[in-house]
C-alpha atoms as a PDB file:
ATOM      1  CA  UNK A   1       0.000   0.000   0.000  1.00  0.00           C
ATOM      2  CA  UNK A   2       3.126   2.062   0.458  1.00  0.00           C
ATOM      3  CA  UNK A   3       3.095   2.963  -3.515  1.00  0.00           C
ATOM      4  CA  UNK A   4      -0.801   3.522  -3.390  1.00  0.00           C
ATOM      5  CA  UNK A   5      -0.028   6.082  -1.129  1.00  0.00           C
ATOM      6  CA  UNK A   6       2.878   7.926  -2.820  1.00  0.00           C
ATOM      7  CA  UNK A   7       0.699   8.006  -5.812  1.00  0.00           C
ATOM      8  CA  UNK A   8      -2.153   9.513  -4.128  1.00  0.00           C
ATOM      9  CA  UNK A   9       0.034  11.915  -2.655  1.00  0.00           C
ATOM     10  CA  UNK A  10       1.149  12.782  -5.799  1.00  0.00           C
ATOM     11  CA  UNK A  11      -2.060  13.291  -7.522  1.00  0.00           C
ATOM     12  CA  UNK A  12      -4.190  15.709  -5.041  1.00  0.00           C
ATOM     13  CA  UNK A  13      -0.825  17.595  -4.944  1.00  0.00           C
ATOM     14  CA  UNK A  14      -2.118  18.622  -8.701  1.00  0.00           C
ATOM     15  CA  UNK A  15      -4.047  21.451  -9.034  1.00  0.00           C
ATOM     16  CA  UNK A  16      -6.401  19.104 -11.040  1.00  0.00           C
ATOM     17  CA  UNK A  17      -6.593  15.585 -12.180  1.00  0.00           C
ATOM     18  CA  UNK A  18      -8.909  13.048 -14.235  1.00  0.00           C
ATOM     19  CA  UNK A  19      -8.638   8.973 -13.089  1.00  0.00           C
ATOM     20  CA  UNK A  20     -10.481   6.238 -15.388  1.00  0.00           C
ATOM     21  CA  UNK A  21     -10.857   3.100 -14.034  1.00  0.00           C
ATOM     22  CA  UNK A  22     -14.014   0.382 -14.080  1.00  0.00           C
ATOM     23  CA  UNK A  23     -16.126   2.446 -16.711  1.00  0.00           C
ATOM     24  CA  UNK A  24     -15.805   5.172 -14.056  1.00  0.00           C
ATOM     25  CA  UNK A  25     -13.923   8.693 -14.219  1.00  0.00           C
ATOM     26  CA  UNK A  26     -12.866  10.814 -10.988  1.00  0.00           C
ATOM     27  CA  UNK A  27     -12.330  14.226 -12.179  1.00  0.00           C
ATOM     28  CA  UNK A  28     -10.848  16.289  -9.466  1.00  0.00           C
ATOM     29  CA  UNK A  29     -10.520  20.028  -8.848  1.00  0.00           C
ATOM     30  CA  UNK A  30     -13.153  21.269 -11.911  1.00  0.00           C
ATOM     31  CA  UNK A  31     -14.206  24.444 -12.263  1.00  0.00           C
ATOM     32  CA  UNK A  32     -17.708  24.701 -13.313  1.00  0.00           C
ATOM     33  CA  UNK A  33     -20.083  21.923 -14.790  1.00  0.00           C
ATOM     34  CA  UNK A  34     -21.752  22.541 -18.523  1.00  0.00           C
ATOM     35  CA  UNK A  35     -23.703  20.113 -19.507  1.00  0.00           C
ATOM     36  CA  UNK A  36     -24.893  16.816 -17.557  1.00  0.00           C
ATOM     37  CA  UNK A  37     -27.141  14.234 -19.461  1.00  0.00           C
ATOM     38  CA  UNK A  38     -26.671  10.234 -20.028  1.00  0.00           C
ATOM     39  CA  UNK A  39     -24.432  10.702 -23.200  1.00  0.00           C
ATOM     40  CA  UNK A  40     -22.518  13.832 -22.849  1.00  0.00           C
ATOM     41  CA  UNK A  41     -20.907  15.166 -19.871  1.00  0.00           C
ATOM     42  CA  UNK A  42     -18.870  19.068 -20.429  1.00  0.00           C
ATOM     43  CA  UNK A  43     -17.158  20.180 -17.248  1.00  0.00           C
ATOM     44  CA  UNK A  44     -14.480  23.462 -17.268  1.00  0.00           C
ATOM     45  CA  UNK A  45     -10.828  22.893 -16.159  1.00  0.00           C
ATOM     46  CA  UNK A  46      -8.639  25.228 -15.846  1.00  0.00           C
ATOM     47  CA  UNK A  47     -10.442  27.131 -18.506  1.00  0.00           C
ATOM     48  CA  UNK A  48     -10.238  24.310 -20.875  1.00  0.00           C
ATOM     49  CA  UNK A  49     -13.700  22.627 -21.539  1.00  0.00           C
ATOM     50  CA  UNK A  50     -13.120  18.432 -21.344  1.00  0.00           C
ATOM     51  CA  UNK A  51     -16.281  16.703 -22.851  1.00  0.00           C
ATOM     52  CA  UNK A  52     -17.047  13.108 -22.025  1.00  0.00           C
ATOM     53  CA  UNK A  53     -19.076  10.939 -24.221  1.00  0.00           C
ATOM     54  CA  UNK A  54     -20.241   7.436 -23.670  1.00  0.00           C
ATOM     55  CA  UNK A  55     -23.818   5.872 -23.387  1.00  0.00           C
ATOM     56  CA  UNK A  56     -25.409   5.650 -19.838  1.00  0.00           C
ATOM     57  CA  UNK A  57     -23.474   8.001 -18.235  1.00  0.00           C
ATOM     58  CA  UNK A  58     -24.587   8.819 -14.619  1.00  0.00           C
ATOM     59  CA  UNK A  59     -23.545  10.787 -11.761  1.00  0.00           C
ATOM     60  CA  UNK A  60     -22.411   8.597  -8.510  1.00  0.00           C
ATOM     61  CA  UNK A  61     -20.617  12.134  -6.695  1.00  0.00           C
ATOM     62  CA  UNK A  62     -20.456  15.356  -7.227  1.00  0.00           C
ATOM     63  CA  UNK A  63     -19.338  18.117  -4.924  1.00  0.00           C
ATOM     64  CA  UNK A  64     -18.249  22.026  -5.685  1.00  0.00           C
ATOM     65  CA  UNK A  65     -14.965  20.975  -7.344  1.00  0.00           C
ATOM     66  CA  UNK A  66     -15.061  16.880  -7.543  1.00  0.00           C
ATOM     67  CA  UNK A  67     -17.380  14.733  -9.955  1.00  0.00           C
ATOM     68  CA  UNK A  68     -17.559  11.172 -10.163  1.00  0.00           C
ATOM     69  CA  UNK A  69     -19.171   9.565 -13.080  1.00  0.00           C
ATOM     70  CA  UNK A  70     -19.776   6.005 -14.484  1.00  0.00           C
ATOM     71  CA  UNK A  71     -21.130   4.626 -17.488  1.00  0.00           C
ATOM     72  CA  UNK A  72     -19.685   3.177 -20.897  1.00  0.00           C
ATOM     73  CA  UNK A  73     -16.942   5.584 -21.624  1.00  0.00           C
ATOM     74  CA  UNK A  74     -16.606   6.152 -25.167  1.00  0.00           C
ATOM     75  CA  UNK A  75     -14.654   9.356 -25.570  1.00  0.00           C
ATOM     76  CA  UNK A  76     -12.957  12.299 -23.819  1.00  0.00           C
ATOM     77  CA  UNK A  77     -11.756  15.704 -25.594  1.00  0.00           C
ATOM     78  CA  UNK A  78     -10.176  18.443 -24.881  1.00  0.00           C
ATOM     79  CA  UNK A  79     -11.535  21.620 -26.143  1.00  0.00           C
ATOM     80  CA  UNK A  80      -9.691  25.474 -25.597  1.00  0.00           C
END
């Protein structure tokens, strides 16, 4: 568990992060939320909009800057 550690650590160190794993993605440290429905999913980082598509997409947390969402994962882009 040592390693798990250091990596975690590491990671909320970051002003922001995104982790996939499971068909799940924690995106930590967002800005603002755009959009929200069961195929698309638009969130603002660091004023860069990040838009995740996949099919049954559904909210399991969400706080003021953490969001954690599963579904089938399909894409995720990066717009400026």
């Amino acid at each position: 568990m040592h390693i798990w550690n250091n990596i975690k650590d590491f990671l909320y160190d970051q002003n922001n992060f995104m982790a996939m794993y499971n068909k799940t993605i924690y995106i930590y440290n967002f800005n603002r939320l755009v959009t929200l429905n069961s195929k698309n999913i638009i969130v603002i980082i660091n004023n860069q909009e990040v838009k995740i598509t996949g099919d049954d997409l559904k909210v399991l947390k969400c706080s003021n800057n953490e969001i954690i969402v599963q579904g089938n994962l399909k894409e995720i882009k990066y717009f400026e």
